[in-house]
PDB file of N, CA and C in Angstrom:
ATOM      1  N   UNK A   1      29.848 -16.189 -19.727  1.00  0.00           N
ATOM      2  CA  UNK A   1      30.211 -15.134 -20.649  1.00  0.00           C
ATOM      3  C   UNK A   1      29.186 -14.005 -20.507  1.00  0.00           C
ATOM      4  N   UNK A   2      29.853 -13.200 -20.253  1.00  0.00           N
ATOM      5  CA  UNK A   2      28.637 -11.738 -20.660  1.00  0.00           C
ATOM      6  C   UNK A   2      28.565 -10.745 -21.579  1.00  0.00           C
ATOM      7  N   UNK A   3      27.052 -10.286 -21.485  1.00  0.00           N
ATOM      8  CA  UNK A   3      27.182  -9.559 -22.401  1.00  0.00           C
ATOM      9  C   UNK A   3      26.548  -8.255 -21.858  1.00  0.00           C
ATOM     10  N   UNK A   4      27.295  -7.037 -22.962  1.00  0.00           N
ATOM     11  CA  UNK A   4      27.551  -5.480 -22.661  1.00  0.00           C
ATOM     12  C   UNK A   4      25.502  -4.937 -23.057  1.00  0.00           C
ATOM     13  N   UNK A   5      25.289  -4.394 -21.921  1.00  0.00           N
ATOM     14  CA  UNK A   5      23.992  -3.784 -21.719  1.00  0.00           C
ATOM     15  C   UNK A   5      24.436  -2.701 -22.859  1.00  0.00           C
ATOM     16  N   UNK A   6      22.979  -2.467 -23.726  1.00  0.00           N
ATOM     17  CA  UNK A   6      23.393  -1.059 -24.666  1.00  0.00           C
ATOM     18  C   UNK A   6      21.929  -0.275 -24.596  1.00  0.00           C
ATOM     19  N   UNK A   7      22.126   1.079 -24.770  1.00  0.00           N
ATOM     20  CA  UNK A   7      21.330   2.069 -25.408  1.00  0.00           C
ATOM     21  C   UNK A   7      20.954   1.738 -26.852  1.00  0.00           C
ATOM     22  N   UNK A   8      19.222   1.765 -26.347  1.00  0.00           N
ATOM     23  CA  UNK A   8      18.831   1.728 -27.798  1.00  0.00           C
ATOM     24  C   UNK A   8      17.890   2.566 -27.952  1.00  0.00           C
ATOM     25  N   UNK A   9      18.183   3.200 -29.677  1.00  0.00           N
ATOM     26  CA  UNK A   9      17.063   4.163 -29.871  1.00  0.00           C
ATOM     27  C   UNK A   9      16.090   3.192 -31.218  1.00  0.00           C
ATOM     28  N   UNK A  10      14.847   3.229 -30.869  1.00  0.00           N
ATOM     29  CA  UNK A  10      14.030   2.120 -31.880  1.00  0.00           C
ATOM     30  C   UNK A  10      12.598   3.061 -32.318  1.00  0.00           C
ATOM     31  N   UNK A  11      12.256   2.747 -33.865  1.00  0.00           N
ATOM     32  CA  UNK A  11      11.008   3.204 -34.436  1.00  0.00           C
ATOM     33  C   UNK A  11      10.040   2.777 -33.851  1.00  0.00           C
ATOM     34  N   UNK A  12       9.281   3.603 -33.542  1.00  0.00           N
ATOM     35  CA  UNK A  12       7.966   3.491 -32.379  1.00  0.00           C
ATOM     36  C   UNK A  12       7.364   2.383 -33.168  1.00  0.00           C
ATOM     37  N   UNK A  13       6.566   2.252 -34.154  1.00  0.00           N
ATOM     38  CA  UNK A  13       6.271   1.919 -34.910  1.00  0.00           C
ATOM     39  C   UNK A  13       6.503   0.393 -35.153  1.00  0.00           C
ATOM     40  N   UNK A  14       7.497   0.242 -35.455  1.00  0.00           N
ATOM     41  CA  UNK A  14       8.195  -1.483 -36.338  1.00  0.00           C
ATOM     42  C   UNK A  14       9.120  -2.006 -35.168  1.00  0.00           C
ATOM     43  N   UNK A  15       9.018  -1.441 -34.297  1.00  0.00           N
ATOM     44  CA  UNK A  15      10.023  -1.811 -33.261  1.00  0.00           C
ATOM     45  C   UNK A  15      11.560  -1.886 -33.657  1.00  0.00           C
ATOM     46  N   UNK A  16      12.254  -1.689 -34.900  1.00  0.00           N
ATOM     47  CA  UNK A  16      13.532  -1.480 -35.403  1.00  0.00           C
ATOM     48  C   UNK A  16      14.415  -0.451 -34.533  1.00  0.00           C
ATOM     49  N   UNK A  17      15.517  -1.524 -34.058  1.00  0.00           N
ATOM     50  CA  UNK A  17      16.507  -0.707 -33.463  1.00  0.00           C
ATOM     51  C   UNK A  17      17.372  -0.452 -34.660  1.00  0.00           C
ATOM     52  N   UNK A  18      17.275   1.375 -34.714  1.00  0.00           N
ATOM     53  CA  UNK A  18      18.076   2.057 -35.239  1.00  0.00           C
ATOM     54  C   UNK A  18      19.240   2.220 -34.842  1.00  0.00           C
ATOM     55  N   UNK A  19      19.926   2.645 -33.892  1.00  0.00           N
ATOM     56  CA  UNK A  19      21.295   3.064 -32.926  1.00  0.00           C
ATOM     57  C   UNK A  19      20.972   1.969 -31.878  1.00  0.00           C
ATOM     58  N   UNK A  20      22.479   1.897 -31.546  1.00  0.00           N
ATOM     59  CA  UNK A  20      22.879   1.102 -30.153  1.00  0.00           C
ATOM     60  C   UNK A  20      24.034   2.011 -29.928  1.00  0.00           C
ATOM     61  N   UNK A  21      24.339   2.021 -28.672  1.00  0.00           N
ATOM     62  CA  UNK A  21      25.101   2.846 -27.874  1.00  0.00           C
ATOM     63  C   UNK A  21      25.615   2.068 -26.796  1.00  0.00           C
ATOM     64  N   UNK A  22      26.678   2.671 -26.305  1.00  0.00           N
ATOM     65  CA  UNK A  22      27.014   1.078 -24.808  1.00  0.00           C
ATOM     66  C   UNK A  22      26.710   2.833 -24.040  1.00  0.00           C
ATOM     67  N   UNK A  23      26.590   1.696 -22.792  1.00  0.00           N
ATOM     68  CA  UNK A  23      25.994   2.969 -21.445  1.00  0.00           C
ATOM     69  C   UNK A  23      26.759   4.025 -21.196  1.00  0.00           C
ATOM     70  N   UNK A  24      28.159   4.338 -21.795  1.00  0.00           N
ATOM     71  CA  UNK A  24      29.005   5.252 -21.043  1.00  0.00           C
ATOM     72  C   UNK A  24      29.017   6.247 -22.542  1.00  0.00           C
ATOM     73  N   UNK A  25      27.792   6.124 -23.305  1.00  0.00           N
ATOM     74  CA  UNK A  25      28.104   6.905 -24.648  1.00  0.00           C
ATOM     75  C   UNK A  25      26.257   7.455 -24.874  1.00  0.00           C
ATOM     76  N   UNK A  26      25.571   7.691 -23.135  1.00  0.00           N
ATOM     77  CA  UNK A  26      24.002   8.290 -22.693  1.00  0.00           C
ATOM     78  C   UNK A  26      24.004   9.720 -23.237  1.00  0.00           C
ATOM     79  N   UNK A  27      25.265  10.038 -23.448  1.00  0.00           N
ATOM     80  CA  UNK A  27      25.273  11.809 -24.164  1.00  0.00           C
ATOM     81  C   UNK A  27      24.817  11.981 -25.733  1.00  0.00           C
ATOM     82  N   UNK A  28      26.302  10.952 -25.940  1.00  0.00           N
ATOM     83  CA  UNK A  28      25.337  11.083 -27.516  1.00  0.00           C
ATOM     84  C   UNK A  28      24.499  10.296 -28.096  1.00  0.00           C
ATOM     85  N   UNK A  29      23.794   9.108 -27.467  1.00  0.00           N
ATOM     86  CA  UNK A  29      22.476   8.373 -27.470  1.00  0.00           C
ATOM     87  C   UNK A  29      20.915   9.961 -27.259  1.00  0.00           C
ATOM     88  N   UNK A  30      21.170  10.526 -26.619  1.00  0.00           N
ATOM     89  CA  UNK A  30      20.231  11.558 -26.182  1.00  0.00           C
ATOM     90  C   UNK A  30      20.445  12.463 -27.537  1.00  0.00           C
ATOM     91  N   UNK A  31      21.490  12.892 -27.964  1.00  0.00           N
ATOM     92  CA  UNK A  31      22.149  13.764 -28.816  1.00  0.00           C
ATOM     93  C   UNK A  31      21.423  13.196 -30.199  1.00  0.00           C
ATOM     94  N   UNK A  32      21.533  11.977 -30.374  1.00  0.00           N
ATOM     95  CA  UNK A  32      20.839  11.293 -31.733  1.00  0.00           C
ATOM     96  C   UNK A  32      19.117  10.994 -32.237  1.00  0.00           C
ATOM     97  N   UNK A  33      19.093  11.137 -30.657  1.00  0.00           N
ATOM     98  CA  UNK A  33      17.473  10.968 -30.317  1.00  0.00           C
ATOM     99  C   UNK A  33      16.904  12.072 -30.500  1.00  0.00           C
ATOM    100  N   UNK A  34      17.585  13.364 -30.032  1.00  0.00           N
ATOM    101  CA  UNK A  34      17.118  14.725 -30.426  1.00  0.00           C
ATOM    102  C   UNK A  34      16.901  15.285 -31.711  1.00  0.00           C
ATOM    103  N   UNK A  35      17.913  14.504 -32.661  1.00  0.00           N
ATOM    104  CA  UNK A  35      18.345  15.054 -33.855  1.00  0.00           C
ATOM    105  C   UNK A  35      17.188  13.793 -34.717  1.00  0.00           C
ATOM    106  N   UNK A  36      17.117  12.368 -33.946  1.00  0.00           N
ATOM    107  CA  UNK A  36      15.821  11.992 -35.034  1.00  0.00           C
ATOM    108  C   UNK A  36      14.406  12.352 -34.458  1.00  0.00           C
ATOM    109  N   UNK A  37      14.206  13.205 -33.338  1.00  0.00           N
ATOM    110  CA  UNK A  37      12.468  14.126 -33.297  1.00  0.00           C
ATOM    111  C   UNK A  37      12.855  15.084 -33.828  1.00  0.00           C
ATOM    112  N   UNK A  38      13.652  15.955 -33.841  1.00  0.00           N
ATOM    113  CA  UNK A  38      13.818  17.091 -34.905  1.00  0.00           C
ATOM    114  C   UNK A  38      13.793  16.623 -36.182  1.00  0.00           C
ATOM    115  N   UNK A  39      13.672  15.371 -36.724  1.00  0.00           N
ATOM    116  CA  UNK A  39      13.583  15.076 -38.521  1.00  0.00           C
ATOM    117  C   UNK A  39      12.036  14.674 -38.387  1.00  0.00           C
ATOM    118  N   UNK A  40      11.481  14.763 -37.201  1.00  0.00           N
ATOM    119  CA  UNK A  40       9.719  14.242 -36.987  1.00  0.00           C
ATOM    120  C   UNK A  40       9.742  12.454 -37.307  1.00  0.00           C
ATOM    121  N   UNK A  41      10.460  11.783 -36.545  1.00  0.00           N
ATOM    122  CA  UNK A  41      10.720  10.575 -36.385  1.00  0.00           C
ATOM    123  C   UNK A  41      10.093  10.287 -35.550  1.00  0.00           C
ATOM    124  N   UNK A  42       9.206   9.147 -35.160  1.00  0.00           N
ATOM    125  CA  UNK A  42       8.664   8.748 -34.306  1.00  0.00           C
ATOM    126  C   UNK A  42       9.554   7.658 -33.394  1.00  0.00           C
ATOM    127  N   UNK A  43      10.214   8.231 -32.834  1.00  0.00           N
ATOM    128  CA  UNK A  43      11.763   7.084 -31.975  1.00  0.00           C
ATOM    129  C   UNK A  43      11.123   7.037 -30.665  1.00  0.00           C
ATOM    130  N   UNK A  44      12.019   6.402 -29.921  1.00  0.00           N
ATOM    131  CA  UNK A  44      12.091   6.046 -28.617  1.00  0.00           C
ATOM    132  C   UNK A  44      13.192   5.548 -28.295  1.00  0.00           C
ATOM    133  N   UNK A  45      13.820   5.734 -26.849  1.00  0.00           N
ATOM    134  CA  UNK A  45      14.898   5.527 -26.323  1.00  0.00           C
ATOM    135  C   UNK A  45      14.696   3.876 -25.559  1.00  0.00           C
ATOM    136  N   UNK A  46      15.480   3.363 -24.873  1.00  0.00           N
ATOM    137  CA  UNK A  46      15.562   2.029 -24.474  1.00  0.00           C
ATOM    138  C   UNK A  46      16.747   2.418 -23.723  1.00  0.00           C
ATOM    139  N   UNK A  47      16.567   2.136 -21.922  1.00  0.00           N
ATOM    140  CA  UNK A  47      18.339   2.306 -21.308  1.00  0.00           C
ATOM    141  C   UNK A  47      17.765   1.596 -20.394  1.00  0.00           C
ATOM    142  N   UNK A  48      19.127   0.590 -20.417  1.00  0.00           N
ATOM    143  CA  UNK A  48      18.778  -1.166 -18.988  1.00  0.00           C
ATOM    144  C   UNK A  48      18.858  -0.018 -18.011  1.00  0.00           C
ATOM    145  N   UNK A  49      18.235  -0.667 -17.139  1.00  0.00           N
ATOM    146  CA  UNK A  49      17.993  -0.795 -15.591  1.00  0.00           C
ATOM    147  C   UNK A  49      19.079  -1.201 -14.795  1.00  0.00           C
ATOM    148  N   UNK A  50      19.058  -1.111 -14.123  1.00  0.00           N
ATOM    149  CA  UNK A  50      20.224  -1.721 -13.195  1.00  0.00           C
ATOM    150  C   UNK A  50      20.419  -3.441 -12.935  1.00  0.00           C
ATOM    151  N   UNK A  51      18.839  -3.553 -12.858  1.00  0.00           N
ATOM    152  CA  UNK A  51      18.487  -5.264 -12.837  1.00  0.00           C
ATOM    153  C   UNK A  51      18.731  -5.863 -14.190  1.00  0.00           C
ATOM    154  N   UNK A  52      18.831  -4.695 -15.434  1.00  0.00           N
ATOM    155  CA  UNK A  52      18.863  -5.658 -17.102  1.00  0.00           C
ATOM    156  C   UNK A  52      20.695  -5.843 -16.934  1.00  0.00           C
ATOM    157  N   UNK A  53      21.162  -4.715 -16.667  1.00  0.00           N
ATOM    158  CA  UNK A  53      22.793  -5.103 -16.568  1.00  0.00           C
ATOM    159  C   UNK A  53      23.341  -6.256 -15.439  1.00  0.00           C
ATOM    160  N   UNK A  54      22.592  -6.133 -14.574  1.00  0.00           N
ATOM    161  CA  UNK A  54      22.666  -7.234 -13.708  1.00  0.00           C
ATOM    162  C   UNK A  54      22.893  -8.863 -14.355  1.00  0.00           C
ATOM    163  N   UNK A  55      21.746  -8.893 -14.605  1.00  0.00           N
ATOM    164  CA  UNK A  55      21.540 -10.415 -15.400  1.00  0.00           C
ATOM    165  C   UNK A  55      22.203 -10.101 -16.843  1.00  0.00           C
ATOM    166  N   UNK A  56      22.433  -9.345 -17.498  1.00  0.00           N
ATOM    167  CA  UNK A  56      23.237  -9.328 -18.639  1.00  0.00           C
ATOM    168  C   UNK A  56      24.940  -9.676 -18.725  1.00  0.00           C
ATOM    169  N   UNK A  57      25.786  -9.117 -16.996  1.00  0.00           N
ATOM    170  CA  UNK A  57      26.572  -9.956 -16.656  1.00  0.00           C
ATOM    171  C   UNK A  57      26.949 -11.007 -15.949  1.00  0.00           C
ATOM    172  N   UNK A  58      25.556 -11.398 -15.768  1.00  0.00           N
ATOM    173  CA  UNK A  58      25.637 -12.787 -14.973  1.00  0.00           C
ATOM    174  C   UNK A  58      25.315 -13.668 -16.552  1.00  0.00           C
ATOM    175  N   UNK A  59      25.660 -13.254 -17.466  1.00  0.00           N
ATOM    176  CA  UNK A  59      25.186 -13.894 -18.746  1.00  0.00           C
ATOM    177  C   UNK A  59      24.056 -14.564 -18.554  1.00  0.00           C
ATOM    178  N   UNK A  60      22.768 -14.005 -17.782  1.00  0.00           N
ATOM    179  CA  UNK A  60      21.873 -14.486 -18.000  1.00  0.00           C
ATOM    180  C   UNK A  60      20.675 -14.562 -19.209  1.00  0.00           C
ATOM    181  N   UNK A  61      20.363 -16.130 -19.912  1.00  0.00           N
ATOM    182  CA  UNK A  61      19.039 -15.586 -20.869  1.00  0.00           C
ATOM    183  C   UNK A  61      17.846 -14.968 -20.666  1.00  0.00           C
ATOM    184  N   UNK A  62      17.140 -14.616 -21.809  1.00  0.00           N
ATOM    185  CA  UNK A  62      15.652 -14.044 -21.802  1.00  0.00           C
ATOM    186  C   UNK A  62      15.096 -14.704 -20.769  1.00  0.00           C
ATOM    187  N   UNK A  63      14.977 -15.916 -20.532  1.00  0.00           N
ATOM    188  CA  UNK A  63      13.861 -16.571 -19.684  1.00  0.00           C
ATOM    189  C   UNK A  63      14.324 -16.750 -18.138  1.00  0.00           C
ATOM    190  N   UNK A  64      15.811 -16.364 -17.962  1.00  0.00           N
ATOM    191  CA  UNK A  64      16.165 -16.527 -16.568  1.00  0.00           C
ATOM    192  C   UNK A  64      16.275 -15.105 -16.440  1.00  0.00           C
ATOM    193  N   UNK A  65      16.027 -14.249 -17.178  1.00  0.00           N
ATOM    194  CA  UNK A  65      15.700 -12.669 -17.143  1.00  0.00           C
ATOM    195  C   UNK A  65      14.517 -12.258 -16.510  1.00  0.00           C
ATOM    196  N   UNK A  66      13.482 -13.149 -17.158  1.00  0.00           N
ATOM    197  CA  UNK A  66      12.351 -12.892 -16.794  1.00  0.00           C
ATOM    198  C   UNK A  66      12.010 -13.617 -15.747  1.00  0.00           C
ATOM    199  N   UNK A  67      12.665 -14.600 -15.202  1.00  0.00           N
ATOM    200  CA  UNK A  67      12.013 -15.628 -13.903  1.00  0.00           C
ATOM    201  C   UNK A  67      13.049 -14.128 -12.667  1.00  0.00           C
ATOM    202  N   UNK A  68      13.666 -13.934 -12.924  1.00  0.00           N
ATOM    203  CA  UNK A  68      14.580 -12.824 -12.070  1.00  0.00           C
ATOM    204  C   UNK A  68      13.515 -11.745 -11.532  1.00  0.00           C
ATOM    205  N   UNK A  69      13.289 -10.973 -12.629  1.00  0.00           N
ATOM    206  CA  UNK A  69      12.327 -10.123 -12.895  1.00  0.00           C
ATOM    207  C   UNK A  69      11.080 -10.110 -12.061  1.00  0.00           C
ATOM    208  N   UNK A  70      10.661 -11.303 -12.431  1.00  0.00           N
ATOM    209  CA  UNK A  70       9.239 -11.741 -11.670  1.00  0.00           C
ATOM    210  C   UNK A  70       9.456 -12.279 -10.299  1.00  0.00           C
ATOM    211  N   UNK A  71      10.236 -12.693  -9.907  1.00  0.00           N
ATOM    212  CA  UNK A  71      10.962 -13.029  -8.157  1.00  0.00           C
ATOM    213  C   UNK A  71      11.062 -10.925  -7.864  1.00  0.00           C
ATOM    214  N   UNK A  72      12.049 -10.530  -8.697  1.00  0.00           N
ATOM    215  CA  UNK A  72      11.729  -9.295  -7.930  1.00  0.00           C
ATOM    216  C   UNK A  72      10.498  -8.527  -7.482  1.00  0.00           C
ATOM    217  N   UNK A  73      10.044  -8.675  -8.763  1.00  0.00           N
ATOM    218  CA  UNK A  73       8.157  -7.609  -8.022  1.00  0.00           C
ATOM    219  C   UNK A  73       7.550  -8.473  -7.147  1.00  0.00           C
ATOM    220  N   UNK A  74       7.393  -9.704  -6.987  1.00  0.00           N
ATOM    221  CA  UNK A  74       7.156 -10.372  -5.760  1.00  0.00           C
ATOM    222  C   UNK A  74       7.680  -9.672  -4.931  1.00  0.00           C
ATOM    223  N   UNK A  75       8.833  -9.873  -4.803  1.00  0.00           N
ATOM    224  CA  UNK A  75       9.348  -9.797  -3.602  1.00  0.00           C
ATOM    225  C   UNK A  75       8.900  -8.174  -2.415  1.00  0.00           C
ATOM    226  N   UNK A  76       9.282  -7.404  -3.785  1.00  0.00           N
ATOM    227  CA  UNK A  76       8.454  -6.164  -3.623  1.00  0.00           C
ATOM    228  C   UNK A  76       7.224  -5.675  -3.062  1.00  0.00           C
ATOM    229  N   UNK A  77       6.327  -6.243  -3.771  1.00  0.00           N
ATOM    230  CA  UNK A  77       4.447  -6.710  -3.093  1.00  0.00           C
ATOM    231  C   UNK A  77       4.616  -7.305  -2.375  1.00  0.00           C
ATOM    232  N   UNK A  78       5.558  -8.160  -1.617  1.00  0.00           N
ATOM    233  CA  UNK A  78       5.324  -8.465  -0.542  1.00  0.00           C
ATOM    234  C   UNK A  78       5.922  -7.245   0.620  1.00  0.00           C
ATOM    235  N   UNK A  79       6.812  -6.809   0.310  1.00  0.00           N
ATOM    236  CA  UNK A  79       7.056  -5.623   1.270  1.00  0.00           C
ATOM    237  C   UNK A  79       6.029  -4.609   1.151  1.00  0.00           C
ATOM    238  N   UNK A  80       5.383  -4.334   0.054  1.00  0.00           N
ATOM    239  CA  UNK A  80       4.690  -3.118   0.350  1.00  0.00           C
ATOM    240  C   UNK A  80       3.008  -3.887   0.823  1.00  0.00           C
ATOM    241  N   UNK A  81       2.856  -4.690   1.235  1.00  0.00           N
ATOM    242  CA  UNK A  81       1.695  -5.373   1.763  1.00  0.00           C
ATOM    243  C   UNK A  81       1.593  -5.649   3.421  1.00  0.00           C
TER     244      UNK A  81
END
């Protein structure tokens, strides 16, 4: 089963995700983000990677997320070595 990668905008602060957005709605995720630093909100944006949607429809969990993750930058350091 998988699940849908989303845009998130979260309080710098408390880490609280305020908005979620699915990826094909990056206009007005940006659009909301603008409008909470213009209220002097301390936000931040959050948008998967190509590798978080990856394993998000391979319904993969947190921890086979992160064993993924960590095989990739290996793999990486080893090419750039």
């Amino acid at each position: 089963m998988s699940r849908e990668s989303k845009i998130l905008i979260k309080e710098v602060q408390s880490g609280e995700t305020l908005y979620s957005f699915s990826l094909d709605e990056s206009e007005q995720a940006y659009e909301k983000l603008q409008s909470l630093i213009n209220m002097s909100l301390d936000v931040d944006i959050f948008i998967p990677t190509v590798t978080d949607t990856l394993c998000d429809s391979l319904g993969m969990n947190r921890e086979e997320m992160d064993t993924y993750n960590e095989s990739l930058i290996e793999e990486i350091d080893d090419h750039n070595h």
